[in-house]
Protein backbone atom coordinates (compact mmCIF):
# COMPACT_ATOMS: atom_id res chain seq x y z
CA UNK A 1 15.48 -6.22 -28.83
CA UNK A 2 16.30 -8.39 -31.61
CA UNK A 3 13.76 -10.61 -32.95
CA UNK A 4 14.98 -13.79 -31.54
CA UNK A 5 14.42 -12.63 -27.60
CA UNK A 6 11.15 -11.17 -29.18
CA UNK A 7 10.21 -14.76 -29.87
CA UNK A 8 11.57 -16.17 -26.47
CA UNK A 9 9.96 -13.19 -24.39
CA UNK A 10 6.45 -13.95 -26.16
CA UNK A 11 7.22 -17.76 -25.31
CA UNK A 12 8.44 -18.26 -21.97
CA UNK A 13 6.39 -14.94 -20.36
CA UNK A 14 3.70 -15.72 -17.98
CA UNK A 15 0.32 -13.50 -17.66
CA UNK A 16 -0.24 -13.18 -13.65
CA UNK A 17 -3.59 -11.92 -12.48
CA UNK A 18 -3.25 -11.94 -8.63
CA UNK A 19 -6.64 -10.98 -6.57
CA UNK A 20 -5.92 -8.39 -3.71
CA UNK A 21 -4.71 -9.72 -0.29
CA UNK A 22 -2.60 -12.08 -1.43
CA UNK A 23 0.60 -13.03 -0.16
CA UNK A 24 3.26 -12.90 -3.53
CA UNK A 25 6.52 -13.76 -1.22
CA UNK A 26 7.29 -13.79 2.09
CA UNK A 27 10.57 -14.26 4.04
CA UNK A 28 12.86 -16.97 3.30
CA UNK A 29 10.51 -18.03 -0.31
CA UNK A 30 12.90 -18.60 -3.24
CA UNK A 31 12.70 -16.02 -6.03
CA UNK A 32 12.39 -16.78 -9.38
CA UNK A 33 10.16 -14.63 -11.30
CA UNK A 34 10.81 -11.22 -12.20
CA UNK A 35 7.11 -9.31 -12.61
CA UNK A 36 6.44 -6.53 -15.02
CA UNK A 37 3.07 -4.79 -13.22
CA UNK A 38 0.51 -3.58 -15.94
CA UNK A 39 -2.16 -2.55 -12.95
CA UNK A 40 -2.64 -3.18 -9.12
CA UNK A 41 -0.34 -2.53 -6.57
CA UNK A 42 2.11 -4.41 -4.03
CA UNK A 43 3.29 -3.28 -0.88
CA UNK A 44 6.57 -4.86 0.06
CA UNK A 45 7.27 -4.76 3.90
CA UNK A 46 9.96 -6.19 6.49
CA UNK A 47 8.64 -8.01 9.54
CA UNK A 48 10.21 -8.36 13.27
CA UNK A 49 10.14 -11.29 15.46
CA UNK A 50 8.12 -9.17 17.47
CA UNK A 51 5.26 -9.05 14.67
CA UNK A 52 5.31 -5.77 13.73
CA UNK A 53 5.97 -4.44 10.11
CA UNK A 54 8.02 -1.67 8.12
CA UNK A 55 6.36 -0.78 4.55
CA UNK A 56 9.89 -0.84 2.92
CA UNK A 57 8.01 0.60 -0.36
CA UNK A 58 4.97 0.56 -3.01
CA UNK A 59 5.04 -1.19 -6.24
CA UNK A 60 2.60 0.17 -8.81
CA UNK A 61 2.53 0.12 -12.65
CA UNK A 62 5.97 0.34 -14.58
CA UNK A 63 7.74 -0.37 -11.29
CA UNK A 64 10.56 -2.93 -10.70
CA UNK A 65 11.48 -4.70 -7.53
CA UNK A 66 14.93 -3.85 -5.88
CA UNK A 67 14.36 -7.20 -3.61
CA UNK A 68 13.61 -9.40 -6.45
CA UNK A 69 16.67 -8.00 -8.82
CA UNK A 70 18.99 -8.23 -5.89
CA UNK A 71 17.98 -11.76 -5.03
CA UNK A 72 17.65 -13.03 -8.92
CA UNK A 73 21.25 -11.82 -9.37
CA UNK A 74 22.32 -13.12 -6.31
CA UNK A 75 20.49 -16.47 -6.10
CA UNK A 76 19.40 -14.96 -2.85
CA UNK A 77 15.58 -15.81 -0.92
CA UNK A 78 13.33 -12.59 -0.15
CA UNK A 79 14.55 -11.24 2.59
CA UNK A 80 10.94 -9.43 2.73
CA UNK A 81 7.55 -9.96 2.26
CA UNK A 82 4.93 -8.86 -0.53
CA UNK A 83 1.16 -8.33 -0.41
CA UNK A 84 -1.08 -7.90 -3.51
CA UNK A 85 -2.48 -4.15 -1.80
CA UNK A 86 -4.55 -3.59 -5.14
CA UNK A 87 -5.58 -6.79 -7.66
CA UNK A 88 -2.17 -7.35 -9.74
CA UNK A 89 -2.19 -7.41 -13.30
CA UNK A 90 0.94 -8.32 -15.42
CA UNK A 91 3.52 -11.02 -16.80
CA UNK A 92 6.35 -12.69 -15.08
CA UNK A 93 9.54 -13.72 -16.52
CA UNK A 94 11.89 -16.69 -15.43
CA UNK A 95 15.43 -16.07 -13.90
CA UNK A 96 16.72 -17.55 -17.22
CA UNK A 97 14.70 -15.00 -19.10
CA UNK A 98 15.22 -12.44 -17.05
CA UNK A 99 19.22 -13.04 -16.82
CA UNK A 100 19.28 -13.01 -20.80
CA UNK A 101 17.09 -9.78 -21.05
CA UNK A 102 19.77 -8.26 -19.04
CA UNK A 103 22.91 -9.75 -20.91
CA UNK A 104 21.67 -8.65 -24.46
CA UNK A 105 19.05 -6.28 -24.15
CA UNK A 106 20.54 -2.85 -23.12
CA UNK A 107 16.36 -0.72 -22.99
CA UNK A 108 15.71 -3.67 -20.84
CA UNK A 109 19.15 -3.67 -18.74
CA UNK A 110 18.82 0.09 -18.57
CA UNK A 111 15.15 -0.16 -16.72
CA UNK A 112 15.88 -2.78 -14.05
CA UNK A 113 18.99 -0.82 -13.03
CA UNK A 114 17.19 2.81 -13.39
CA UNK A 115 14.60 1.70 -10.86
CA UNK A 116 17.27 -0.43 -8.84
CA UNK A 117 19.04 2.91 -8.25
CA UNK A 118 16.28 4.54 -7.53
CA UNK A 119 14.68 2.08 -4.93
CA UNK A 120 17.93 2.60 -3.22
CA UNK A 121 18.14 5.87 -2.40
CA UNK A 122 14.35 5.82 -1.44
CA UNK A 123 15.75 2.61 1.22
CA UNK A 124 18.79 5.33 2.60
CA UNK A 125 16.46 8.10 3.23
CA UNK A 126 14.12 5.75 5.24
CA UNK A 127 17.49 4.36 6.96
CA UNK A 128 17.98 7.64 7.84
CA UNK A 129 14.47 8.41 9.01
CA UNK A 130 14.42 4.98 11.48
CA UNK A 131 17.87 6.11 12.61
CA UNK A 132 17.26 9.29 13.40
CA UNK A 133 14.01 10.92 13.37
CA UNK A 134 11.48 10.22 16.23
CA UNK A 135 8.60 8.67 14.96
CA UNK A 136 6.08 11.57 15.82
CA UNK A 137 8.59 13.28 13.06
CA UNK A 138 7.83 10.51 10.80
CA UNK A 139 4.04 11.01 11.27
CA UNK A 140 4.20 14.17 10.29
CA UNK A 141 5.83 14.09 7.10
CA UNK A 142 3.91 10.98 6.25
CA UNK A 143 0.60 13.02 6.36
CA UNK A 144 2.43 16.12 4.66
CA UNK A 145 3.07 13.59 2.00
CA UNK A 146 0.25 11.92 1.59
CA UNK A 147 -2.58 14.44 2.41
CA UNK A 148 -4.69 16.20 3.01
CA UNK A 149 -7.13 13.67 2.90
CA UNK A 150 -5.73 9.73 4.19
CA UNK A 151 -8.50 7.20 4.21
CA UNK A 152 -6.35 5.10 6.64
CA UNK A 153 -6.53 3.15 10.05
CA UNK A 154 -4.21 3.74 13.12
CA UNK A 155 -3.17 0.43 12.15
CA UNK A 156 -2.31 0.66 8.65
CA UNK A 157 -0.10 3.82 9.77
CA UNK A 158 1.59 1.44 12.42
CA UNK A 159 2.37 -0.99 10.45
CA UNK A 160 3.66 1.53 7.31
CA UNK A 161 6.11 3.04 9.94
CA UNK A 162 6.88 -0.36 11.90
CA UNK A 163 5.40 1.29 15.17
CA UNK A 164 2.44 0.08 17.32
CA UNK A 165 -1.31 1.28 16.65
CA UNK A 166 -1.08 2.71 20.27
CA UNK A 167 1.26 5.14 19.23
CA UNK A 168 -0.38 6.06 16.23
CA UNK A 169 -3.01 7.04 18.08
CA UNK A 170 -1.33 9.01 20.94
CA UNK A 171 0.55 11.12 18.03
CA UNK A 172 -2.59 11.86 16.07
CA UNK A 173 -4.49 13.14 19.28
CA UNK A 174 -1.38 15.27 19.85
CA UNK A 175 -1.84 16.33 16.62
CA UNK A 176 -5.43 17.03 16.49
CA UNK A 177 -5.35 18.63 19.84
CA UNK A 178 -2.75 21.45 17.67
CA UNK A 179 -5.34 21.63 15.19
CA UNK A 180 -3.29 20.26 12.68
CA UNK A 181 -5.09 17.15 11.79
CA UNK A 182 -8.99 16.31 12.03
CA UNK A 183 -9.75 12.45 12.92
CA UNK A 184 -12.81 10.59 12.08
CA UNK A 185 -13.26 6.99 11.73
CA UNK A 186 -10.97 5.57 8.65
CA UNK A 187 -10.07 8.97 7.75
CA UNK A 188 -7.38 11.73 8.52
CA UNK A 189 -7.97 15.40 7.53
CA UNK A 190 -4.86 17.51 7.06
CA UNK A 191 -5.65 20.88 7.90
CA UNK A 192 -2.08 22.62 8.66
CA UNK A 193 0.16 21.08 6.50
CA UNK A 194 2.39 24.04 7.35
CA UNK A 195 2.36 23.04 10.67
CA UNK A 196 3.36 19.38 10.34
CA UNK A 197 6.35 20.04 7.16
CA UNK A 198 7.66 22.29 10.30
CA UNK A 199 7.85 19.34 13.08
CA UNK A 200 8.81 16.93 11.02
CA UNK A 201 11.95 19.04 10.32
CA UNK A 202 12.51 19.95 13.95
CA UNK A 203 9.78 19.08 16.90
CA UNK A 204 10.93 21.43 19.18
């Protein structure tokens, strides 16, 4: 980076400190920052009329936004919204800034576009998982993947997989009933994860 956009990147960048719960953008809100996370965590999801939620993805530390490149470059509004999951520590650049940074800075260029392609591919595999896994499948190779301890409501799991808590809960007593999972309030215990890696691939 040469020293000039040195200068204009220590000038024009904003220090966010965002407490947790927040709502960072929602449908339809312009976008005009682009935010480099130093700590916390936001979870970006896509709501239906209906009320209900799909967690798109996680944004942690060192993580850029596919949403917020796509619309910057495009001029576009979120087509999503974001919640500050864990408080939010970091800086925010302009769209001018931002637009420069990737004109003339190619370490800069090279990072938005590294995690742009890989945000992608994570948003065709869960394509593919809406489209054609049942969500009981789903389930299973969320706890496979996130075990073997979840601290986690029937809720939270709804809304992560855009399903109803209902369901959730039918699926997990299925589950339990296997001996696969253990349930206690707040809390999921994987105890086959053998078990579940084999239904998510085929329930039958």
């Amino acid at each position: 980076m040469t020293p000039t956009l040195q200068q204009l990147v220590r000038q024009s960048t904003q220090p966010v400190h965002v407490p947790a719960g927040t709502l960072l953008f929602d449908l339809d809100y312009p976008c005009n920052l682009f935010l480099l996370i130093l700590d916390g965590a936001i979870r970006v999801v896509k709501p239906a009329l209906s009320g209900r939620e799909i967690l798109l993805y996680r944004l942690e530390p060192g993580d850029s936004c596919i949403l917020t490149v796509s619309c910057l470059l495009g001029q576009n509004d979120y087509p999503a919204r974001g919640v500050v999951e864990q408080a939010l520590v970091g800086y925010a650049l302009p769209r001018p800034l931002f637009t420069q940074l990737l004109e003339e800075s190619t370490p800069f260029r090279n990072f938005v576009f590294h995690f742009f392609g890989e945000r992608m591919s994570h948003l065709m595999s869960l394509v593919e998982e809406v489209a054609f896994q049942q969500m009981d499948q789903r389930l299973a190779a969320l706890l496979v993947e996130r075990g073997p301890l979840l601290t986690i409501t029937h809720q939270q799991l709804a809304d992560e997989l855009g399903s109803a808590r209902e369901v959730m809960s039918r699926i997990l007593k299925h589950f339990e009933g296997k001996g696969w999972v253990e349930l206690a309030r707040g809390q999921i215990h994987v105890t086959n994860a053998t078990a579940l890696s084999r239904y998510a691939e085929n329930p039958v």
